[in-house]
N, C-alpha and C. Protein backbone atom coordinates (compact mmCIF):
# COMPACT_ATOMS: atom_id res chain seq x y z
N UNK A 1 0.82 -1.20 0.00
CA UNK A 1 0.00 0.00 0.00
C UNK A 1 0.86 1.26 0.00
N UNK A 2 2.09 1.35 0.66
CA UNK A 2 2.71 2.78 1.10
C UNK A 2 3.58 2.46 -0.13
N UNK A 3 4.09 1.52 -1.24
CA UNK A 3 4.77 1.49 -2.09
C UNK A 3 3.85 2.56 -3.36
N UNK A 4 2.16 1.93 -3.55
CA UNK A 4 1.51 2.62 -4.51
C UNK A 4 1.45 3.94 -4.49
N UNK A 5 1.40 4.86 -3.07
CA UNK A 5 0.95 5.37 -2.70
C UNK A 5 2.35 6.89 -3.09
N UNK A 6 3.14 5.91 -2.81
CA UNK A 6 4.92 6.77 -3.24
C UNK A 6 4.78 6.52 -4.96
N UNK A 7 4.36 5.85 -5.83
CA UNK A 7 4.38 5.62 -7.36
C UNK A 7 3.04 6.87 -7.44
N UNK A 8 2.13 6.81 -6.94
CA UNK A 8 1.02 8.02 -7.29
C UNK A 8 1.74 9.34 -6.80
N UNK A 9 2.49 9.78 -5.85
CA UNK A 9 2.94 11.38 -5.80
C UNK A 9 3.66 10.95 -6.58
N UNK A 10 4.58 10.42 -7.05
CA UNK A 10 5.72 10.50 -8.03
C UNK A 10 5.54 10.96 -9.71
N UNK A 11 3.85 10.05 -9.62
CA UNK A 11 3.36 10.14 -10.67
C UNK A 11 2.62 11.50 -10.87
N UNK A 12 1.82 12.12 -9.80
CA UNK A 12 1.58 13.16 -9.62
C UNK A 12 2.79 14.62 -9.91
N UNK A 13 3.92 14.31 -9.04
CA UNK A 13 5.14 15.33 -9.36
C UNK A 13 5.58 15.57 -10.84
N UNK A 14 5.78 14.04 -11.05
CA UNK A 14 6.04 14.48 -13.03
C UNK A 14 5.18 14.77 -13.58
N UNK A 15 4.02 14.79 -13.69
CA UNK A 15 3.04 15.40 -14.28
C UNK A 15 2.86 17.34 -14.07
N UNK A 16 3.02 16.98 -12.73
CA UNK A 16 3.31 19.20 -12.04
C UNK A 16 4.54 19.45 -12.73
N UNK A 17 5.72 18.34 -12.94
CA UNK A 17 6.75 19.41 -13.13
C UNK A 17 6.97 18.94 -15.19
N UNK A 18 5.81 18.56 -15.63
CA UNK A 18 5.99 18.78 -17.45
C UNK A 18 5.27 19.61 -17.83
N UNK A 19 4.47 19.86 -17.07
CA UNK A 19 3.44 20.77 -16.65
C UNK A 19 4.14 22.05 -16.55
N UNK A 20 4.90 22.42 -15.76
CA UNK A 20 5.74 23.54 -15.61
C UNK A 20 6.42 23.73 -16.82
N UNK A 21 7.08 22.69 -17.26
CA UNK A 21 8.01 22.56 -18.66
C UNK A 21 7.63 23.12 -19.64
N UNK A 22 6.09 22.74 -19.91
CA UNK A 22 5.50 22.69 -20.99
C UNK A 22 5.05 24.33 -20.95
N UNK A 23 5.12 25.16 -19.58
CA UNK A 23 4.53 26.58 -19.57
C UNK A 23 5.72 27.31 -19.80
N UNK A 24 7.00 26.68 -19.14
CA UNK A 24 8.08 27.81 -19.58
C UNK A 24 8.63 27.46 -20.97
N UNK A 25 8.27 26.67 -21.37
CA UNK A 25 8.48 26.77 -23.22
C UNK A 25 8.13 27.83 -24.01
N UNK A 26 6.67 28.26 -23.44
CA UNK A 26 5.94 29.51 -23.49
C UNK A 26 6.07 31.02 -23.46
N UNK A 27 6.84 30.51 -22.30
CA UNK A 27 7.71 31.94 -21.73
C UNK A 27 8.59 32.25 -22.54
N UNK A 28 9.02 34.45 -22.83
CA UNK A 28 9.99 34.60 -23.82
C UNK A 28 11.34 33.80 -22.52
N UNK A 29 12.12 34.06 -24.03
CA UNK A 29 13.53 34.02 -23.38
C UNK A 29 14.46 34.87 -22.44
N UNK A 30 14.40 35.87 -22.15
CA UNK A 30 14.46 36.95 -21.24
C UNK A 30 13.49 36.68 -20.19
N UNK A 31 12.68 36.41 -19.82
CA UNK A 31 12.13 35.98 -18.42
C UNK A 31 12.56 34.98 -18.43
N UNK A 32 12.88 33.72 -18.65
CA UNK A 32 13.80 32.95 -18.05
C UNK A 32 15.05 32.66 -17.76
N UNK A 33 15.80 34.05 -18.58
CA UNK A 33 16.99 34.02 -18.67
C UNK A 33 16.63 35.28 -16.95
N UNK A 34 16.37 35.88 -16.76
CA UNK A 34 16.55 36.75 -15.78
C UNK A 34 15.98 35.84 -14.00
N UNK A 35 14.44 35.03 -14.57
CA UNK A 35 14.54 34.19 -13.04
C UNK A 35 15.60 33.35 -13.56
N UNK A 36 16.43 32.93 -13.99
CA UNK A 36 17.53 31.96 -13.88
C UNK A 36 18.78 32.80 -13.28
N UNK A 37 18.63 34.11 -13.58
CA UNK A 37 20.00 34.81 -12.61
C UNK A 37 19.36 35.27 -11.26
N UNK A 38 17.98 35.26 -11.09
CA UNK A 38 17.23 36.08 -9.67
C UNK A 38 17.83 34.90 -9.38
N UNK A 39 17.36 33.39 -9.24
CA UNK A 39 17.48 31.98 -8.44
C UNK A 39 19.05 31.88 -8.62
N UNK A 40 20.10 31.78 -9.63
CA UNK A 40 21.20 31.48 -8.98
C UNK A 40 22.19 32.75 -7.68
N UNK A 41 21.69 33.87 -8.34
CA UNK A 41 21.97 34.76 -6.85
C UNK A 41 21.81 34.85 -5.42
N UNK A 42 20.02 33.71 -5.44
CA UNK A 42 20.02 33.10 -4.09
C UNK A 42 20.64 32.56 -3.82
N UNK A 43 20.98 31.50 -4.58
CA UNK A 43 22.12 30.08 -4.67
C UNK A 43 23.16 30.49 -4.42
N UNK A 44 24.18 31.75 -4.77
CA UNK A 44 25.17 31.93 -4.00
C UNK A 44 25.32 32.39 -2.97
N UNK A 45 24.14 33.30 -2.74
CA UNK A 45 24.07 33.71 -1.08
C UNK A 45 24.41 32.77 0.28
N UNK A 46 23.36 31.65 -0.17
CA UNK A 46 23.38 30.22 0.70
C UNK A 46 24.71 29.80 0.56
N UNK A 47 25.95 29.47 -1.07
CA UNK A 47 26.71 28.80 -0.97
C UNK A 47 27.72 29.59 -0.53
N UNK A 48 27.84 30.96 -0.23
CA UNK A 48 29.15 31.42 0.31
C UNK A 48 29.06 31.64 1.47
N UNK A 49 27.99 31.70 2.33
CA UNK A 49 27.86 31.50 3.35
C UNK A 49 27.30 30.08 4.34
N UNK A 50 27.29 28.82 3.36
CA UNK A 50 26.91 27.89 4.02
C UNK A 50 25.71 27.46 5.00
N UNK A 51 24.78 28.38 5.40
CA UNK A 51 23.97 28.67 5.45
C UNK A 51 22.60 29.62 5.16
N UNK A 52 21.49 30.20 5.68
CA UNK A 52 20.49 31.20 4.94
C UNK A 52 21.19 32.46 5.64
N UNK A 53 21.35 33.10 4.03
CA UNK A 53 22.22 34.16 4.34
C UNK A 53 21.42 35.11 5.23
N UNK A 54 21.87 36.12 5.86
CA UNK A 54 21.67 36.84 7.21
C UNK A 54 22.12 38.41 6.46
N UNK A 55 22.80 39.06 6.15
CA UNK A 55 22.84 40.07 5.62
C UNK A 55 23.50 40.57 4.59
N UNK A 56 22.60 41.16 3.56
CA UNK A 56 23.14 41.06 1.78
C UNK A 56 23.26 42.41 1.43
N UNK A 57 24.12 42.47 0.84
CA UNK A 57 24.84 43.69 0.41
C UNK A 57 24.02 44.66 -0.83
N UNK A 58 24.09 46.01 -0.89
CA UNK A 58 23.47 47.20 -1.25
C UNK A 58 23.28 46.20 -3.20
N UNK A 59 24.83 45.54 -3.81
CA UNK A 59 24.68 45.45 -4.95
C UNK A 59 24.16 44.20 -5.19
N UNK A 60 23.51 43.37 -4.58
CA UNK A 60 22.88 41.88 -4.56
C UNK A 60 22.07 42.69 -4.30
N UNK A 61 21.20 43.73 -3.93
CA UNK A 61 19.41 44.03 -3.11
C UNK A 61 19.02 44.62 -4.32
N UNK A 62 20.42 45.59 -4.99
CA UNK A 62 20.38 46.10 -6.06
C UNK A 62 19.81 45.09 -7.58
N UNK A 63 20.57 44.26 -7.81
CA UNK A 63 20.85 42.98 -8.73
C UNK A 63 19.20 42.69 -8.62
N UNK A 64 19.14 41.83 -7.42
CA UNK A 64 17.45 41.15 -7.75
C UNK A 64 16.54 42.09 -7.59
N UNK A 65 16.52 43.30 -7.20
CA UNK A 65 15.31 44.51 -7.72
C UNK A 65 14.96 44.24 -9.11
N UNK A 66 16.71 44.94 -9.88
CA UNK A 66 16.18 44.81 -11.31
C UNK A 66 15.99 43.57 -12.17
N UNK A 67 16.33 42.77 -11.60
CA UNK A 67 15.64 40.95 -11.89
C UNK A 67 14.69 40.95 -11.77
N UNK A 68 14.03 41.11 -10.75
CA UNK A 68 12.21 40.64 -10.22
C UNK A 68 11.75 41.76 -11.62
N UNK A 69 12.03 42.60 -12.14
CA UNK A 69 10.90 43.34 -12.85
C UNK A 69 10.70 42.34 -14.11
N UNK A 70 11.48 41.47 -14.68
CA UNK A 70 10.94 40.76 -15.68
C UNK A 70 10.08 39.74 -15.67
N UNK A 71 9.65 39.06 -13.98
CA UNK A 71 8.63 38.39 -14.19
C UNK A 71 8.25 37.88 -12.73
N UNK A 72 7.49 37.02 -12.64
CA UNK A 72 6.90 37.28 -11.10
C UNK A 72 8.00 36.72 -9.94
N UNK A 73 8.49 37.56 -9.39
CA UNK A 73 9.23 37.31 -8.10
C UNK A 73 9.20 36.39 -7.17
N UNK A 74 7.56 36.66 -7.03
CA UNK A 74 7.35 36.55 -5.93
C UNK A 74 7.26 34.77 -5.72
N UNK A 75 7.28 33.80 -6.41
CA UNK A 75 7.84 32.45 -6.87
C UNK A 75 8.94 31.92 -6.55
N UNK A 76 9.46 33.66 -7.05
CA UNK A 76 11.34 32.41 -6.70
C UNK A 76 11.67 32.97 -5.64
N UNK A 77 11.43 33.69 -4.56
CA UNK A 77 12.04 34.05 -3.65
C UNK A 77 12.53 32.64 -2.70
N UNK A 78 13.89 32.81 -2.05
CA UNK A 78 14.32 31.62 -1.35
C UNK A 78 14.83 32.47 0.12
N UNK A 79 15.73 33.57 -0.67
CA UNK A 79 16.64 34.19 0.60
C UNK A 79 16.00 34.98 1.38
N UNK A 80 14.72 35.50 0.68
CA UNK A 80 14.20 36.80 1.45
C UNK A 80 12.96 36.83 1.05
N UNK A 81 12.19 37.19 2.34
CA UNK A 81 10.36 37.38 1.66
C UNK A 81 9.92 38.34 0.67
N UNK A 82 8.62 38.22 0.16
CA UNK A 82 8.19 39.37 -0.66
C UNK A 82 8.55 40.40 0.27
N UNK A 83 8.15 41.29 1.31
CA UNK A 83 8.35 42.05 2.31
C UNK A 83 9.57 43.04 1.92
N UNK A 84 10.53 42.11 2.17
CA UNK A 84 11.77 42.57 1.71
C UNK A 84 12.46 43.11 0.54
N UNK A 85 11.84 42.34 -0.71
CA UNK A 85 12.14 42.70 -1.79
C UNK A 85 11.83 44.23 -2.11
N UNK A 86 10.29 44.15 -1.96
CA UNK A 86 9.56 45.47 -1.86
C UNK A 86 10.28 46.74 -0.88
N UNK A 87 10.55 46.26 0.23
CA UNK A 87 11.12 47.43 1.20
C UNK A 87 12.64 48.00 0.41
N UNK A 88 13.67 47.06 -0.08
CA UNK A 88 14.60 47.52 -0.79
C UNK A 88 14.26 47.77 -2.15
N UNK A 89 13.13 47.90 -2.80
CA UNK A 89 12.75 48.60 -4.11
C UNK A 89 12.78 50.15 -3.70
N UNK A 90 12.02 49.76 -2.36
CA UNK A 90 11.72 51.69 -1.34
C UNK A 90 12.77 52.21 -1.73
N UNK A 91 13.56 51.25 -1.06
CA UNK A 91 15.12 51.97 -0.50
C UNK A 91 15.76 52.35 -1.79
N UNK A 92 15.81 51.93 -2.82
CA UNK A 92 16.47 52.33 -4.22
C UNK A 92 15.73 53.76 -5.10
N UNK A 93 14.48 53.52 -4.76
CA UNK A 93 14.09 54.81 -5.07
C UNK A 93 13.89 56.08 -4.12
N UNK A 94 13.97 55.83 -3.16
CA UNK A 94 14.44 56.86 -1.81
C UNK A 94 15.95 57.62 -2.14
N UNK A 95 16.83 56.81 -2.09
CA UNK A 95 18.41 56.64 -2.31
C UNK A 95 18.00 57.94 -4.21
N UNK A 96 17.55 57.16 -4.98
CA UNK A 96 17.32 57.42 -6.44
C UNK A 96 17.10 59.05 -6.69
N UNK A 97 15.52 59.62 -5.38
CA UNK A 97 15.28 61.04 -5.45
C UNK A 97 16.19 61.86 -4.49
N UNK A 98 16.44 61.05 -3.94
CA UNK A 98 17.80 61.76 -2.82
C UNK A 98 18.68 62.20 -3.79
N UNK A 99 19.33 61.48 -4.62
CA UNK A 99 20.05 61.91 -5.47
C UNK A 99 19.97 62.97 -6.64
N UNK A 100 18.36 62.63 -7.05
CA UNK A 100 18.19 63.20 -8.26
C UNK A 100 17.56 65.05 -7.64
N UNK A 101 16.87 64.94 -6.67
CA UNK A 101 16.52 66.16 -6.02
C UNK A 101 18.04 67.22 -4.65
N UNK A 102 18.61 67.23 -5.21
CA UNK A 102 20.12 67.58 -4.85
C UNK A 102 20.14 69.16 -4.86
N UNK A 103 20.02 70.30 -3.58
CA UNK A 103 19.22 71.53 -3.96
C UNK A 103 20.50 72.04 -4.94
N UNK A 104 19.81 73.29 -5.15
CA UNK A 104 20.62 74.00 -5.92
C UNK A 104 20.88 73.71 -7.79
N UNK A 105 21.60 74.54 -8.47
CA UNK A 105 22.10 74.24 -9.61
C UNK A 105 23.46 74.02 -9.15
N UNK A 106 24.52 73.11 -10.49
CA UNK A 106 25.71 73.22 -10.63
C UNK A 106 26.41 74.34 -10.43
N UNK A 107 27.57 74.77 -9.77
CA UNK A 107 27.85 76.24 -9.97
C UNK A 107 28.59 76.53 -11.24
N UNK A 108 28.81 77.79 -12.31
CA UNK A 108 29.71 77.62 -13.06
C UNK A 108 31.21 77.55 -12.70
N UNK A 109 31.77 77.24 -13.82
CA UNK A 109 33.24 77.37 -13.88
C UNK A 109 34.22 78.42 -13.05
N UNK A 110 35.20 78.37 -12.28
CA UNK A 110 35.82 79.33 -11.52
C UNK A 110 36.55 80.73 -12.40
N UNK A 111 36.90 79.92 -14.33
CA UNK A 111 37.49 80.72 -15.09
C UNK A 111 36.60 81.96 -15.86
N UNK A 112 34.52 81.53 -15.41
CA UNK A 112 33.76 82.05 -15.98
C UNK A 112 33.53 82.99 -14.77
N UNK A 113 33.85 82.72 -13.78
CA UNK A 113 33.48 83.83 -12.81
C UNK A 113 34.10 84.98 -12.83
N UNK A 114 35.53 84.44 -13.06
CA UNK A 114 36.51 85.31 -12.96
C UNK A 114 36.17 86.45 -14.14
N UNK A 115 35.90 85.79 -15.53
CA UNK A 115 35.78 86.58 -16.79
C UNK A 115 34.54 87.43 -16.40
N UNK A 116 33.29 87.26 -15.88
CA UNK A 116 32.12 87.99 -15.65
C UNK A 116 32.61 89.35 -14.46
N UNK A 117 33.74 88.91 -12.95
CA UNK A 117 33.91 90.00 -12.77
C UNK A 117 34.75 90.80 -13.19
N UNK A 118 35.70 90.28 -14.50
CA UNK A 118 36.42 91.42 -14.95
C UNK A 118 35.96 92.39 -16.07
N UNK A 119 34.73 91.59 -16.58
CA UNK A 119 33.90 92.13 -17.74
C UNK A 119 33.13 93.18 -17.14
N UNK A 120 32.70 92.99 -15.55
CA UNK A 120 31.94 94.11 -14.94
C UNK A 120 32.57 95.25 -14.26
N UNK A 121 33.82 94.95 -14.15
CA UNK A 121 34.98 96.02 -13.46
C UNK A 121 35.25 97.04 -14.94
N UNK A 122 35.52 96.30 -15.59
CA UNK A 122 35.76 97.44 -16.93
C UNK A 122 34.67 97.84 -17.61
N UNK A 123 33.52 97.25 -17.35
CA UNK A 123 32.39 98.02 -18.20
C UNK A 123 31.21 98.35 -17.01
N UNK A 124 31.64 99.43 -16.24
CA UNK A 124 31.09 99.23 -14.84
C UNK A 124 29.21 100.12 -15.54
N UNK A 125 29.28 100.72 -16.20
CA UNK A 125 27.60 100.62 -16.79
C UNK A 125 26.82 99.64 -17.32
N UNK A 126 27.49 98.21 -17.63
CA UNK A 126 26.66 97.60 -18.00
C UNK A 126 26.35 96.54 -16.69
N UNK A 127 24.73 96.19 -17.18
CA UNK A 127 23.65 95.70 -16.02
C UNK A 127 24.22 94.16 -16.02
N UNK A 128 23.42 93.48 -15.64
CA UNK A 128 23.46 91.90 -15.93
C UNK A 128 22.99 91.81 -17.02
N UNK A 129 22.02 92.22 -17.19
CA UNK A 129 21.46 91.69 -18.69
C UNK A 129 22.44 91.98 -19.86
N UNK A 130 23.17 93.31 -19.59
CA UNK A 130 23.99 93.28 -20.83
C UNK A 130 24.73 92.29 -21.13
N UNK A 131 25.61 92.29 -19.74
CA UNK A 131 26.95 91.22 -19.28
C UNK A 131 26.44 89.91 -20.26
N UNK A 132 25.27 89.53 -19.65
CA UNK A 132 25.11 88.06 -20.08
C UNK A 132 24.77 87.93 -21.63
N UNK A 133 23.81 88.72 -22.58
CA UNK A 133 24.11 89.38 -23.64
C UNK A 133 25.39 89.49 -24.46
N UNK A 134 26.59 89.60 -23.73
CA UNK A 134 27.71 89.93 -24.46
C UNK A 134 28.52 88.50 -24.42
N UNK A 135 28.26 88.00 -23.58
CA UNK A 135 28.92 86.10 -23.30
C UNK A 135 28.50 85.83 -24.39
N UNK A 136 26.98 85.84 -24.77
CA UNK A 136 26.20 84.53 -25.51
C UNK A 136 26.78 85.16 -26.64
N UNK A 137 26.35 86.61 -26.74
CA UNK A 137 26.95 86.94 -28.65
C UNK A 137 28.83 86.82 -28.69
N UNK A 138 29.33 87.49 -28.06
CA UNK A 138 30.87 87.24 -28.63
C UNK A 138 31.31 85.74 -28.10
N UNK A 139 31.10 85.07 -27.01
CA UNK A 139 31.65 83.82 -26.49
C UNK A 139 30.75 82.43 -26.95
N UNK A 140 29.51 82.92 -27.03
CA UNK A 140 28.44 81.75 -27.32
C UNK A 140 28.52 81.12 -25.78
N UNK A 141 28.26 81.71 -24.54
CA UNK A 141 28.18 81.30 -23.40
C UNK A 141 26.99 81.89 -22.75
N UNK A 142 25.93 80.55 -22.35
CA UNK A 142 24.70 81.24 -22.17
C UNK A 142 24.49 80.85 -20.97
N UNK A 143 24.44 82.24 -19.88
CA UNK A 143 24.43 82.14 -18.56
C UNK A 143 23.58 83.36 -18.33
N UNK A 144 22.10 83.07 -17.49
CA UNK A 144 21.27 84.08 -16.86
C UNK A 144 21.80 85.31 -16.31
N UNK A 145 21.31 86.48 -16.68
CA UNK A 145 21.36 87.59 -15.96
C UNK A 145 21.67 87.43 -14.12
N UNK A 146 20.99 86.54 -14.04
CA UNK A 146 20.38 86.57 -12.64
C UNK A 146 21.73 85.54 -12.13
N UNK A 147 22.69 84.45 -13.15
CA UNK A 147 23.71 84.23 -12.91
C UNK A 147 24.85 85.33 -12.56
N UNK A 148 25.04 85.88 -13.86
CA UNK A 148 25.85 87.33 -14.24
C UNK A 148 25.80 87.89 -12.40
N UNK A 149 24.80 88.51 -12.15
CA UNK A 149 24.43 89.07 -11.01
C UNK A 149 25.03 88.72 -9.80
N UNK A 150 24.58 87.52 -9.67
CA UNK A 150 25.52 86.92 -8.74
C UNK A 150 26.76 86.65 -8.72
N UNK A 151 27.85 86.55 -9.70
CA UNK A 151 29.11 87.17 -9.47
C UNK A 151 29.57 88.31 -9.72
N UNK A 152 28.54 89.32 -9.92
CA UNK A 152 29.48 90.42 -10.27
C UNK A 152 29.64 91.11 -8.81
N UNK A 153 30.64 91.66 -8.95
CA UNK A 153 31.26 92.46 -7.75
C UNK A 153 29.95 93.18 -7.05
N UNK A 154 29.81 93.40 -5.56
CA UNK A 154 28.63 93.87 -4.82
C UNK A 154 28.73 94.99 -4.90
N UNK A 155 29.52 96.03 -4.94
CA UNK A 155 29.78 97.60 -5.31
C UNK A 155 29.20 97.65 -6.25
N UNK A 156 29.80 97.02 -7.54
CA UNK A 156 29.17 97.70 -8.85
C UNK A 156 27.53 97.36 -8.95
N UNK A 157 27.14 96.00 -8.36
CA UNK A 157 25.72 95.95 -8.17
C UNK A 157 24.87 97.03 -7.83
N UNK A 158 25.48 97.60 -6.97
CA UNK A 158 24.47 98.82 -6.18
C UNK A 158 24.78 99.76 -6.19
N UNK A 159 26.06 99.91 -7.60
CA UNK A 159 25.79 101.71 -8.26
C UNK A 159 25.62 101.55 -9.49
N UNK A 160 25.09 100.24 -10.19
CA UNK A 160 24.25 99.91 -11.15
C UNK A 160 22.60 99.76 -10.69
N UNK A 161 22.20 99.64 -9.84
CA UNK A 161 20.22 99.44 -9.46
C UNK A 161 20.84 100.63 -8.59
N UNK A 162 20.79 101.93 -8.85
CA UNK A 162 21.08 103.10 -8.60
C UNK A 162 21.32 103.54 -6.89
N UNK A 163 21.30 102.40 -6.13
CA UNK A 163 21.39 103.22 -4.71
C UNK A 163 22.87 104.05 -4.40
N UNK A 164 24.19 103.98 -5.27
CA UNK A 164 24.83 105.00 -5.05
C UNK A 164 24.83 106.31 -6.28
N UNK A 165 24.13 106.30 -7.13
CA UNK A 165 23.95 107.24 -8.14
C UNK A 165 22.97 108.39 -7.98
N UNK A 166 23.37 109.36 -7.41
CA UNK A 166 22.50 110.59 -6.60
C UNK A 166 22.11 111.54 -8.15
């Protein structure tokens, strides 16, 4: 009886797993090529540590993020629950606008600063708007007034917007 009984799951298992066969035949090649790198990345986790790995590094959390997007994850997970996967997707796009929302602009060049306050020392009537005006036409360097402004010397600022011009 317990002999038939081991020939029926057996018989049952090969049937689930041609069954499987017969669906990832189906599947493109890129989803199985990608769960075949999500599952062997578990596989090394376990084999370099000999047991269930305990704590995985920023570029493995990294790695199977962008793995799981080609097909359902949530299947092959071995090392780590859905839970997890999801919480370090957070963390990559947290990390992602942290980066991308960075205040401020670039500052310019130290050699363009220099040229804007010597352009405003010798042409002490012209405004920002000119200044920056005269970059773009003779240099082809296109930098805001409101750039210009901010390096030009603070004297000439404020006997250009007239508070020393009586």
């Amino acid at each position: 009886m317990m002999c038939v009984m081991h020939i029926v799951k057996s018989i049952y298992q090969l049937g689930i797993d041609l069954f499987s066969f017969i669906l990832s035949l189906l599947r493109s090649r890129s989803v199985l090529v990608a769960e075949n790198l999500f599952l062997r990345k578990q596989l090394a986790l376990y084999q370099e540590r000999g047991k269930k790995p305990g704590q995985i590094d920023t570029a493995t959390k990294f790695t199977l993020i962008g793995l799981s997007k080609f097909f359902n994850w949530r299947l092959a997970l071995v090392a780590v629950q859905p839970q997890t996967l999801v919480r370090w997707h957070r963390m990559g796009f947290r990390l992602f606008w942290r980066w991308k929302s960075r205040p401020g602009r670039p500052s310019i060049p130290e050699d363009l600063r220099k040229l804007i306050r010597q352009m405003a020392l010798e042409n002490p009537l012209w405004g920002e708007e000119r200044l920056a005006n005269e970059l773009l036409l003779k240099l082809g360097i296109r930098v805001s007034p409101r750039t210009v402004r901010k390096y030009m010397p603070k004297e000439l600022c404020s006997v250009i917007n007239g508070s020393l011009i009586k």
